[in-house]
Protein backbone atom coordinates (compact mmCIF):
# COMPACT_ATOMS: atom_id res chain seq x y z
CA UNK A 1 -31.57 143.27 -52.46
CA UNK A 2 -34.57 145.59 -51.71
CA UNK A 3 -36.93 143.53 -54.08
CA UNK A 4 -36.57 140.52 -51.72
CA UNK A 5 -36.58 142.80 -48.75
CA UNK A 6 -39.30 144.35 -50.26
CA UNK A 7 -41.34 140.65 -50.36
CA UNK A 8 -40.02 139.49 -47.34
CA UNK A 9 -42.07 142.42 -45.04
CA UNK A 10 -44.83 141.14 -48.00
CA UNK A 11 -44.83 137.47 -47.04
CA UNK A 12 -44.92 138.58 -43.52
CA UNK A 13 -47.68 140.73 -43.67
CA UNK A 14 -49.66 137.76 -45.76
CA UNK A 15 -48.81 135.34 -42.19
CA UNK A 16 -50.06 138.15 -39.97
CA UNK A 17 -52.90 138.39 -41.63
CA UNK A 18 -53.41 134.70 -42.24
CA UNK A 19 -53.19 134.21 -38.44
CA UNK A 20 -55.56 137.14 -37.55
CA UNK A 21 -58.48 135.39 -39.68
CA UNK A 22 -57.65 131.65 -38.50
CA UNK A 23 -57.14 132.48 -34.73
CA UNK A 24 -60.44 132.24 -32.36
CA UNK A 25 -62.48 135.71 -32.02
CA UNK A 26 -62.94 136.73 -28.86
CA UNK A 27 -65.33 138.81 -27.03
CA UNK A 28 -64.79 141.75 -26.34
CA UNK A 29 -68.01 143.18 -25.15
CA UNK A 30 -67.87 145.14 -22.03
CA UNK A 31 -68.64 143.11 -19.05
CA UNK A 32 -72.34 144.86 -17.66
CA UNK A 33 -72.35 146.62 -14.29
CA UNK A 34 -73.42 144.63 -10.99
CA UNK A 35 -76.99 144.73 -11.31
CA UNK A 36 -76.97 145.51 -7.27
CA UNK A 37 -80.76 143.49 -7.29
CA UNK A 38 -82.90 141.46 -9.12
CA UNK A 39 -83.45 137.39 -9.00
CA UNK A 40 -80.42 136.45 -9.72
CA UNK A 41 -78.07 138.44 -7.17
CA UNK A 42 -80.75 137.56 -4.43
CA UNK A 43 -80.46 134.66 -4.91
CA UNK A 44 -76.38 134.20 -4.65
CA UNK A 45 -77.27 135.60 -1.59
CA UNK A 46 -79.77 133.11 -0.33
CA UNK A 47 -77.11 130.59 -1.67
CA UNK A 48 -74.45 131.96 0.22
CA UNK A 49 -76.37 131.83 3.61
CA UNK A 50 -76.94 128.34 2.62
CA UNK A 51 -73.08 127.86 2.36
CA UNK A 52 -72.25 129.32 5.46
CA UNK A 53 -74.79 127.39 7.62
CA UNK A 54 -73.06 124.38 6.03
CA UNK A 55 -69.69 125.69 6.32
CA UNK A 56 -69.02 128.20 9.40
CA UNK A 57 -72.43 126.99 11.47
CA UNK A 58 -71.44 123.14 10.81
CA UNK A 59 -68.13 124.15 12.80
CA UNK A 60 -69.29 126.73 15.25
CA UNK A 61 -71.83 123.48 16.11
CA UNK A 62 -68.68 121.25 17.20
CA UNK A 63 -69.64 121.87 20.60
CA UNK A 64 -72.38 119.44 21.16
CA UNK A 65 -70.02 116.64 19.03
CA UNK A 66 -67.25 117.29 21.58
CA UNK A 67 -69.60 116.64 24.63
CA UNK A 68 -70.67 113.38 22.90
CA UNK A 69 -67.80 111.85 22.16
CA UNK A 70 -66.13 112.87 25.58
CA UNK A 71 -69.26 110.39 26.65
CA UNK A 72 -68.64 108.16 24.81
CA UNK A 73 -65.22 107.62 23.27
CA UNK A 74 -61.98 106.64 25.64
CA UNK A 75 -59.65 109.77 23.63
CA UNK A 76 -58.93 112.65 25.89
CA UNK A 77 -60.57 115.87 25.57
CA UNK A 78 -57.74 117.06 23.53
CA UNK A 79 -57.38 114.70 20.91
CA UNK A 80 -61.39 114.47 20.58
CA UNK A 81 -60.49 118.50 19.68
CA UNK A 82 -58.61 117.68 17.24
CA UNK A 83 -61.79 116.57 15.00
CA UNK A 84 -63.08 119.82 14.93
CA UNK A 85 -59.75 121.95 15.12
CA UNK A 86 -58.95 119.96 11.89
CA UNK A 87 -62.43 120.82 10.05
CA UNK A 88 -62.08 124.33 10.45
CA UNK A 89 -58.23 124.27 9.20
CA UNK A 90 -59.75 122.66 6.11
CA UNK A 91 -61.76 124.99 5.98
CA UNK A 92 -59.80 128.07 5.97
CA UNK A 93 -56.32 125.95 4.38
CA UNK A 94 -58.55 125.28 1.31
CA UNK A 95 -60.26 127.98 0.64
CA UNK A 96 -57.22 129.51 -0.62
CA UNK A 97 -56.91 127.08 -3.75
CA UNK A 98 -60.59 127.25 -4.40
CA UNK A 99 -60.98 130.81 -5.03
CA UNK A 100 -58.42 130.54 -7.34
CA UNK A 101 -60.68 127.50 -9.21
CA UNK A 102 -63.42 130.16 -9.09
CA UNK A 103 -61.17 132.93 -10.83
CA UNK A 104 -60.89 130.06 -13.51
CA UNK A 105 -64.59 129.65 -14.28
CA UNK A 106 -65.11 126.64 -11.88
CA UNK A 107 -67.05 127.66 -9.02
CA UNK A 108 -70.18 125.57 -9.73
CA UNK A 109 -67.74 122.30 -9.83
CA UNK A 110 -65.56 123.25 -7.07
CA UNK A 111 -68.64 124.04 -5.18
CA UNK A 112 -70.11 120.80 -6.13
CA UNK A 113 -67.33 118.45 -5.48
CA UNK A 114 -67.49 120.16 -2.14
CA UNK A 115 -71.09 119.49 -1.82
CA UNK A 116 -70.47 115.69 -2.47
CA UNK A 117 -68.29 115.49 -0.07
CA UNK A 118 -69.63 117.39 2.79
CA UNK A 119 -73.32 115.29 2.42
CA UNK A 120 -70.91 111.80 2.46
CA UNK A 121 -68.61 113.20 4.90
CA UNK A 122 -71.81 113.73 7.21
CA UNK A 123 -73.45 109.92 6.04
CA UNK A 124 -70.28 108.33 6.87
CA UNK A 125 -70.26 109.93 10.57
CA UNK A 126 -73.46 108.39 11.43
CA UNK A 127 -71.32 104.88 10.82
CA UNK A 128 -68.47 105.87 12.45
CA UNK A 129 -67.54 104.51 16.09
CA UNK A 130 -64.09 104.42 16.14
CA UNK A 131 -61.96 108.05 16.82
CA UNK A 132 -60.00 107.36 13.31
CA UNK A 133 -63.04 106.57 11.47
CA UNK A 134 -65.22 109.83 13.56
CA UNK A 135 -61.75 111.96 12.19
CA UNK A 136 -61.46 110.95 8.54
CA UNK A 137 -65.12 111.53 8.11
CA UNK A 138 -65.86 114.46 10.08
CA UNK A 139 -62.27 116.17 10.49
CA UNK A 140 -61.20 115.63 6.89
CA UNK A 141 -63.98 114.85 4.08
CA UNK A 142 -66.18 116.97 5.67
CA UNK A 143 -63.78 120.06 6.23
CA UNK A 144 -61.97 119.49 2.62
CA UNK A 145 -66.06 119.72 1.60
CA UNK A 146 -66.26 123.20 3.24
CA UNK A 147 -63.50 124.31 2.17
CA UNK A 148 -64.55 123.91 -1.45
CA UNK A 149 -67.91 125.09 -0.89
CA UNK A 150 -67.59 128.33 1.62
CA UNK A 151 -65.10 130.77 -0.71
CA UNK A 152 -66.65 130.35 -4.10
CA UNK A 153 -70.29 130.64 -2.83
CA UNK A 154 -69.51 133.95 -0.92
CA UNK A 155 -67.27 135.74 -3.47
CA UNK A 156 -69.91 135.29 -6.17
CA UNK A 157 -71.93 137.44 -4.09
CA UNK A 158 -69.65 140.52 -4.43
CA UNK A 159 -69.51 140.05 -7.81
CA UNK A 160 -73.43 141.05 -8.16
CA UNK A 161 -73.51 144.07 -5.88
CA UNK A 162 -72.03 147.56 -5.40
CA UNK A 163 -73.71 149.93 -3.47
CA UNK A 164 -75.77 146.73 -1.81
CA UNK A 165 -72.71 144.70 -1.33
CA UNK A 166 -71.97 145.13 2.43
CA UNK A 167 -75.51 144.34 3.43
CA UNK A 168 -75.43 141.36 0.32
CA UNK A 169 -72.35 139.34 2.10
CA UNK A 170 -73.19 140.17 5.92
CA UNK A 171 -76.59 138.77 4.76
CA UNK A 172 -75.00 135.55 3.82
CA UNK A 173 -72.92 135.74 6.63
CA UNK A 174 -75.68 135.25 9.01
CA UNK A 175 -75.36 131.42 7.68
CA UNK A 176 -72.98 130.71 10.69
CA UNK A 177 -76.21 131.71 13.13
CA UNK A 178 -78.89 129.59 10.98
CA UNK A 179 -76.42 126.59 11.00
CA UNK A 180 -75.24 127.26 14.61
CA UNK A 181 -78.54 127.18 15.97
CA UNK A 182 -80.40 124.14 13.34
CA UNK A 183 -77.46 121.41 13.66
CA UNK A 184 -76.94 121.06 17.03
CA UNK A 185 -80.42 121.34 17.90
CA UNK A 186 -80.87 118.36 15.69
CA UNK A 187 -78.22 116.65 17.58
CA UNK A 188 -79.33 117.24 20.64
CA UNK A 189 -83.15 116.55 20.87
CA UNK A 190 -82.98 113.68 18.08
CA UNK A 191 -80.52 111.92 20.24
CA UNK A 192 -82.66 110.91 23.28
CA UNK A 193 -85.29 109.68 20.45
CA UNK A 194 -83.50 107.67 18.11
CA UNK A 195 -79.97 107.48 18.96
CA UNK A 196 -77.27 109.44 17.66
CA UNK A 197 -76.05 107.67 14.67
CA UNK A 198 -79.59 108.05 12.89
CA UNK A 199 -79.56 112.06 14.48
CA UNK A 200 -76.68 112.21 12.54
CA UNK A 201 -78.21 110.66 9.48
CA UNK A 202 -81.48 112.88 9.51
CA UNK A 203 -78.77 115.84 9.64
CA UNK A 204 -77.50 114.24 6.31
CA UNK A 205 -80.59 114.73 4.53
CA UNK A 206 -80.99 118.10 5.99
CA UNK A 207 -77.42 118.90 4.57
CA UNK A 208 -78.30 117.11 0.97
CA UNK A 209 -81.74 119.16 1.18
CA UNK A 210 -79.57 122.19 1.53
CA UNK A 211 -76.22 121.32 -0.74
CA UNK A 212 -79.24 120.62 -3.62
CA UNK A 213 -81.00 124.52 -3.19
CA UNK A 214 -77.41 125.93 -3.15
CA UNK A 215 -76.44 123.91 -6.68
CA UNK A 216 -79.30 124.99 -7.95
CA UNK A 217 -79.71 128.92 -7.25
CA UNK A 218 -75.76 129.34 -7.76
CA UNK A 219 -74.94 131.10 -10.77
CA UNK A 220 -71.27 132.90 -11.86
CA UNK A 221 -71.66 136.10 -13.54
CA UNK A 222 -67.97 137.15 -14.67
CA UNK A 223 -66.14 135.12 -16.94
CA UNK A 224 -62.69 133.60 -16.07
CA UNK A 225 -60.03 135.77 -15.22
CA UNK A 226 -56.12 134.94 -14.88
CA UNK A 227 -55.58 134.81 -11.13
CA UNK A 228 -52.13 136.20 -9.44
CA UNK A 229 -49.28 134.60 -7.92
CA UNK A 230 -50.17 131.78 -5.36
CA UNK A 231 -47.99 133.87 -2.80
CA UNK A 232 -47.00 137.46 -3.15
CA UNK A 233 -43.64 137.24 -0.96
CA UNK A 234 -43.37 140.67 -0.67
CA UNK A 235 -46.42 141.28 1.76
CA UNK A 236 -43.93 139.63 4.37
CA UNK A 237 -41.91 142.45 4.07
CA UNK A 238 -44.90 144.72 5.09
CA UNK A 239 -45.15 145.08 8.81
CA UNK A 240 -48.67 146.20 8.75
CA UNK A 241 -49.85 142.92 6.93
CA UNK A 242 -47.56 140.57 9.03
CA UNK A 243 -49.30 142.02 12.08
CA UNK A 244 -52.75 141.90 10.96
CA UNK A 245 -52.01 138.40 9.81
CA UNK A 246 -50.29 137.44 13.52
CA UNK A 247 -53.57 139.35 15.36
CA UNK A 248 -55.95 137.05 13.44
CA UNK A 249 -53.97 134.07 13.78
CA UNK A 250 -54.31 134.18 17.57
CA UNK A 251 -57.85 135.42 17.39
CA UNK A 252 -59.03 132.47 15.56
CA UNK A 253 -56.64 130.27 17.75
CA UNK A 254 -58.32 131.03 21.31
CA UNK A 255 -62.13 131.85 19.74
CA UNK A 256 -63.16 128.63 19.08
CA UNK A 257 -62.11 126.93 22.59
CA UNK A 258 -65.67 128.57 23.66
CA UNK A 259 -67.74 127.21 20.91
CA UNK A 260 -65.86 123.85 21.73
CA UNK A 261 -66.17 123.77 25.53
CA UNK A 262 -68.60 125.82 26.85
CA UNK A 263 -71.25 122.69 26.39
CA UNK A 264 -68.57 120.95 28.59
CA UNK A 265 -68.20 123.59 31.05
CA UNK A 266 -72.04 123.49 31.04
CA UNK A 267 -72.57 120.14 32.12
CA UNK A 268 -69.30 118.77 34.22
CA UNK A 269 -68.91 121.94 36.55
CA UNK A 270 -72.21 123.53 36.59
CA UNK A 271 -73.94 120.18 36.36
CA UNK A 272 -76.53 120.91 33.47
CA UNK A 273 -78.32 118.21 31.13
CA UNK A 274 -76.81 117.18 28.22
CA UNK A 275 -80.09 118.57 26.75
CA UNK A 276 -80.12 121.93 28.45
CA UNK A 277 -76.51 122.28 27.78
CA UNK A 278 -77.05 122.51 24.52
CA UNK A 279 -79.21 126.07 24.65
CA UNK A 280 -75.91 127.44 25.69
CA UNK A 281 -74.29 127.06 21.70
CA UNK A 282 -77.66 127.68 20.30
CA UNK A 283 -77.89 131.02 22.53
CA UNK A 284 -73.92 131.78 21.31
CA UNK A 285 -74.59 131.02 17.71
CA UNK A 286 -77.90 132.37 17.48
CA UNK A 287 -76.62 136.32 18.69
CA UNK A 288 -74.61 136.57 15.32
CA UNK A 289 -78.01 137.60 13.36
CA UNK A 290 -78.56 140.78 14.86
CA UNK A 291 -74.76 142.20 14.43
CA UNK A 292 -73.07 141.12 11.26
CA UNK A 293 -75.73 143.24 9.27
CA UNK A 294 -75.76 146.86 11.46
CA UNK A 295 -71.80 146.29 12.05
CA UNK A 296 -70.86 145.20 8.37
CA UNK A 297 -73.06 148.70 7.52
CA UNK A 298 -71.47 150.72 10.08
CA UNK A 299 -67.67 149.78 9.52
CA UNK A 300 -68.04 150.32 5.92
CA UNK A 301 -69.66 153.57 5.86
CA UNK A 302 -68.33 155.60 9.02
CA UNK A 303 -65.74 153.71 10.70
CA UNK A 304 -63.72 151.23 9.01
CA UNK A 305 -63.44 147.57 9.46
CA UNK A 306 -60.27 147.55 11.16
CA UNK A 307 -61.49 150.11 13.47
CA UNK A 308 -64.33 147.80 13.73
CA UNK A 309 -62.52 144.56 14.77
CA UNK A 310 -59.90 145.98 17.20
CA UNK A 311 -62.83 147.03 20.04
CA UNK A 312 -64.86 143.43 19.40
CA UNK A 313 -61.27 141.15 20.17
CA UNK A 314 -60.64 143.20 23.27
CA UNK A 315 -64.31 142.21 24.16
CA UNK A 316 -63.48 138.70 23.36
CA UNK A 317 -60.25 138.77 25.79
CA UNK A 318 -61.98 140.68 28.42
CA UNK A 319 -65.16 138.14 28.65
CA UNK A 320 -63.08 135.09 28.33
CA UNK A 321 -61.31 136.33 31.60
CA UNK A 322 -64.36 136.88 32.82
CA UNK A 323 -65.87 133.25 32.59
CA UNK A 324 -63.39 132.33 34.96
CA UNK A 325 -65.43 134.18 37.65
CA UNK A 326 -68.76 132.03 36.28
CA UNK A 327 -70.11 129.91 39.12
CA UNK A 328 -73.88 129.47 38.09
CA UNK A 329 -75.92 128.51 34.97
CA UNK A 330 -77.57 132.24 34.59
CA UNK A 331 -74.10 133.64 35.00
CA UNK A 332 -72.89 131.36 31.86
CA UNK A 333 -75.82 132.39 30.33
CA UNK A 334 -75.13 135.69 30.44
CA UNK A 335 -71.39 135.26 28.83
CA UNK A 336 -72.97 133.14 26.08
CA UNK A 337 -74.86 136.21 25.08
CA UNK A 338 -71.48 138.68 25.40
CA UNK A 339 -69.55 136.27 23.97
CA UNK A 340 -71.88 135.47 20.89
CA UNK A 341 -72.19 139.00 20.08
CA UNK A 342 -68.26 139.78 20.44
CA UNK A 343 -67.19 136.63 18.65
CA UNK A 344 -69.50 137.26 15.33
CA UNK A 345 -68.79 140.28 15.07
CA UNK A 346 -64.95 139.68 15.82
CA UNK A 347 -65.54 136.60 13.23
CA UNK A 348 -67.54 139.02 10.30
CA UNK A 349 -65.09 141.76 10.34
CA UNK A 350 -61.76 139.79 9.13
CA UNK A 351 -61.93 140.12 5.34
CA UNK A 352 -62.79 143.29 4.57
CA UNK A 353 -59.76 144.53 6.32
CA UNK A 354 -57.49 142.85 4.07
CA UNK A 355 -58.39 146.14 1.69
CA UNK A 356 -57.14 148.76 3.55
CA UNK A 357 -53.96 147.06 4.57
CA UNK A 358 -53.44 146.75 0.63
CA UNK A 359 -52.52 149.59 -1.77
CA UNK A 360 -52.07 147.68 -4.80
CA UNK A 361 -56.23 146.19 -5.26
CA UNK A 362 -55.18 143.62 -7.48
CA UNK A 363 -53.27 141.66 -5.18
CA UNK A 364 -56.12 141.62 -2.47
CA UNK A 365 -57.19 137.86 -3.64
CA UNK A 366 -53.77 136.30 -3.18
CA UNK A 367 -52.98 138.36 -0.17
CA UNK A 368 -56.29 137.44 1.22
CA UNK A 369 -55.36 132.76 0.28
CA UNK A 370 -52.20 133.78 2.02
CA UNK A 371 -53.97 134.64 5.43
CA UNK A 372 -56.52 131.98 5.21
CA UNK A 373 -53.43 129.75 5.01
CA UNK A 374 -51.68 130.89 8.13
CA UNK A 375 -54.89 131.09 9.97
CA UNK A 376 -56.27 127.83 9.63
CA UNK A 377 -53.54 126.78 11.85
CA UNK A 378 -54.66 128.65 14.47
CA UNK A 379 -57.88 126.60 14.82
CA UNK A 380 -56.36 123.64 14.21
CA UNK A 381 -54.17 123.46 17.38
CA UNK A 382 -56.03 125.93 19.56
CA UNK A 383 -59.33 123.37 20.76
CA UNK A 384 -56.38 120.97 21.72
CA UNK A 385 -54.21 122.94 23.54
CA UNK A 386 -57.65 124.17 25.96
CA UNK A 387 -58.30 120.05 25.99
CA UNK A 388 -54.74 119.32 27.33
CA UNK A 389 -54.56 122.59 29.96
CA UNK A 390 -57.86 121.15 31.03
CA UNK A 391 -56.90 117.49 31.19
CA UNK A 392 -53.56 118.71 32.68
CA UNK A 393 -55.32 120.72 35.76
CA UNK A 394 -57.32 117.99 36.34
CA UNK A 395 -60.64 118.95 35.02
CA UNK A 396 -59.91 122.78 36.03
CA UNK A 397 -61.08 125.62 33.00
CA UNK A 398 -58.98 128.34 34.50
CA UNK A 399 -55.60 127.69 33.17
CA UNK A 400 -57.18 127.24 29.78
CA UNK A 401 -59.52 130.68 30.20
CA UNK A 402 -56.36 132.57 31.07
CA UNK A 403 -54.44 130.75 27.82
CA UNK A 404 -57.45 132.14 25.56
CA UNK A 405 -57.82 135.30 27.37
CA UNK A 406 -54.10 136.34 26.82
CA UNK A 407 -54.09 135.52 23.36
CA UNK A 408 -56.69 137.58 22.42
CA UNK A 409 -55.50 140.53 24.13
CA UNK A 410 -52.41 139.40 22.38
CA UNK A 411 -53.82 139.71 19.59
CA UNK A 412 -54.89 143.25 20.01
CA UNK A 413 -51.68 144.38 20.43
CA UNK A 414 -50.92 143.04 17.04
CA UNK A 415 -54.03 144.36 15.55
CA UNK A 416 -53.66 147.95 17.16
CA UNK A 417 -49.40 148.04 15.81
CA UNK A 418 -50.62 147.27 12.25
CA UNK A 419 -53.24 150.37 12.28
CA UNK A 420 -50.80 152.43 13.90
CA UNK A 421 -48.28 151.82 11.19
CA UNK A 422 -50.63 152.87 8.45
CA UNK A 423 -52.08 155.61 10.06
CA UNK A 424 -50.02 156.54 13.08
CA UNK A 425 -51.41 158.13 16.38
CA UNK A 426 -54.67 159.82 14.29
CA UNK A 427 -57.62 158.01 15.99
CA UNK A 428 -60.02 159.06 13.44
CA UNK A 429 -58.38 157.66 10.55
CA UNK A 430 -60.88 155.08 8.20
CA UNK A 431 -59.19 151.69 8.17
């Protein structure tokens, strides 16, 4: 009985150690540092600002598309809001599976299946004259496109710097002002020229021009990793988190109604040109260059990014009140430049405050997908419900400034209960 016991544990060992030499070796060399410089990382970084001029500056530009198709399609303002409310929740809605795709090793074909489909998605607009055909092409191929392209490209950046890495991703994030100010200027004073459709077009090769840089400078320097859960159910059990996610959601529900309208407001009530309306969203995209970089600095060395965002939406709520007291062109003018500074840095403050509302820094990705997935509702329905108060009133703004006004300050309520339940009544807590 112990003899065969004895050659049992034997013929055991021989399998063990039969498997160990047949299975695959792996490596197990230490992954190197961030190398916080060099080619390579700057040039994730030039990359990423590519990405998010194609991405967040494609649908901060919506503006001058709404105008135009108000022209020229029969659709109210609120379904023509739709188009661009619908981008930006593909945006957001996708992002969440693709950096999971990018934990997995495939963030240079996620990122190019998104750049495929953003160039066609922008082709097949220049064809488009019908409102189903203008949605399909520009609401969904081109936000699904986005939505592939934006996460990856970004989080690759973090990846490559440490002590840099604020200044590396606020760098990028600068994208939304380069694409805010180059698309609709395109738009706008190729129009008059040689007609919209072929406006669009040269925008196409502008975006293929740009998709083809990106592809070719992007470059993952981890290998895969196992991501987490889809959805960690217990952060709805965390009041902190479920405000911070409710604050956001009606932030990014009211912020784009300005980016959307203010072209509109521009040219039916104050009577501007089509032409000089447009200055007004090249002026509000263009004043997120010289705040994302000081703020992204100052919020994560002194203050905190929560800290950060709560003072920037009040400023959002306040100055959207405030533009119902506009009556002249240099008065708009004047809230473009507010409101462009408020909104970027309202807009460049969101994910790095997913960190400190997390102990556990493992499950920062998934919580992060899980509030891009509520949010992108917010800017999907928002743009329409401004089109149908303003349609409703006749043609009147102020109902739909006091809807985006209270929302915001809503959503600073929300914003201010989740800091207080981490860090109660101390003001100079770091969050």
């Amino acid at each position: 009985m112990a003899n065969h016991k004895r050659e049992t544990v034997q013929n055991r060992e021989r399998e063990n150690n039969t498997q160990s030499i047949n299975a695959p070796s792996r490596d197990t060399s230490p992954i190197p540092p961030p190398p916080d410089g060099g080619f390579h990382a700057w040039a994730q970084v030039v990359s990423g600002h590519l990405v998010v001029a194609l991405t967040w500056g494609y649908a901060a530009s919506f503006g001058v598309f709404q105008s135009h198709y108000e022209s020229t399609l029969p659709q109210s303002p609120s379904d023509i809001s739709w188009i661009g409310g619908f981008q930006v929740f593909c945006l957001l809605f996708i992002s969440a599976l693709s950096g999971r795709a990018t934990d997995a090793g495939m963030a240079r074909l996620v990122v190019g299946v998104g750049a495929v489909l953003l160039v066609l998605g922008t082709f097949l607009t220049s064809l488009a004259t019908e409102y189903w055909q203008i949605f399909l092409a520009q609401g969904l191929c081109i936000g699904i496109g986005q939505g592939l392209m934006w996460l990856p490209s970004v989080t690759l950046i973090s990846t490559y710097f440490v002590r840099l890495r604020v200044f590396a991703v606020t760098a990028a994030a600068t994208g939304t002002s380069t694409g805010g100010i180059i698309f609709p200027a395109m738009i706008q004073y190729l129009t008059p020229k040689i007609g919209f459709p072929w406006a669009i077009r040269c925008m196409g090769f502008v975006v293929l021009i740009m998709v083809t840089i990106t592809l070719a400078l992007l470059r993952p320097r981890l290998p895969p990793r196992k991501s987490g859960p889809l959805v960690e159910w217990s952060a709805f059990k965390e009041p902190a988190y479920m405000l911070f996610t409710l604050g956001v959601f009606l932030l990014y529900w009211s912020l784009y109604f300005t980016f959307f309208y203010i072209q509109v407001y521009a040219t039916e009530v104050l009577g501007l040109s089509q032409k000089a309306g447009v200055n007004l969203i090249i002026v509000t995209n263009a004043l997120g260059i010289p705040i994302r970089a000081p703020l992204g600095y100052l919020a994560d060395r002194y203050i905190g990014p929560l800290n950060c965002l709560i003072p920037w939406v009040t400023l959002c709520g306040i100055l959207i009140f405030c533009w119902a007291a506009v009556h002249t062109v240099a008065e708009l003018y004047v809230f473009a430049v507010f409101y462009g500074l408020a909104s970027a840095a309202a807009m460049a403050l969101f994910a790095g405050t997913v960190p400190s509302l997390t102990k556990d820094l493992n499950k920062i990705g998934t919580r992060v997908g899980m509030a891009l997935s509520i949010i992108s509702f917010g800017p999907l329905t928002g743009p329409s419900v401004a089109g149908a108060l303003i349609a409703r009133t006749g043609g009147n703004y102020l109902a739909s400034q006091m809807w985006a006004g209270s929302a915001l300050i809503m959503a600073v309520f929300a914003l201010v209960g989740a800091r207080f339940i981490i860090s109660g009544p101390q003001l100079r807590a770091k969050l």
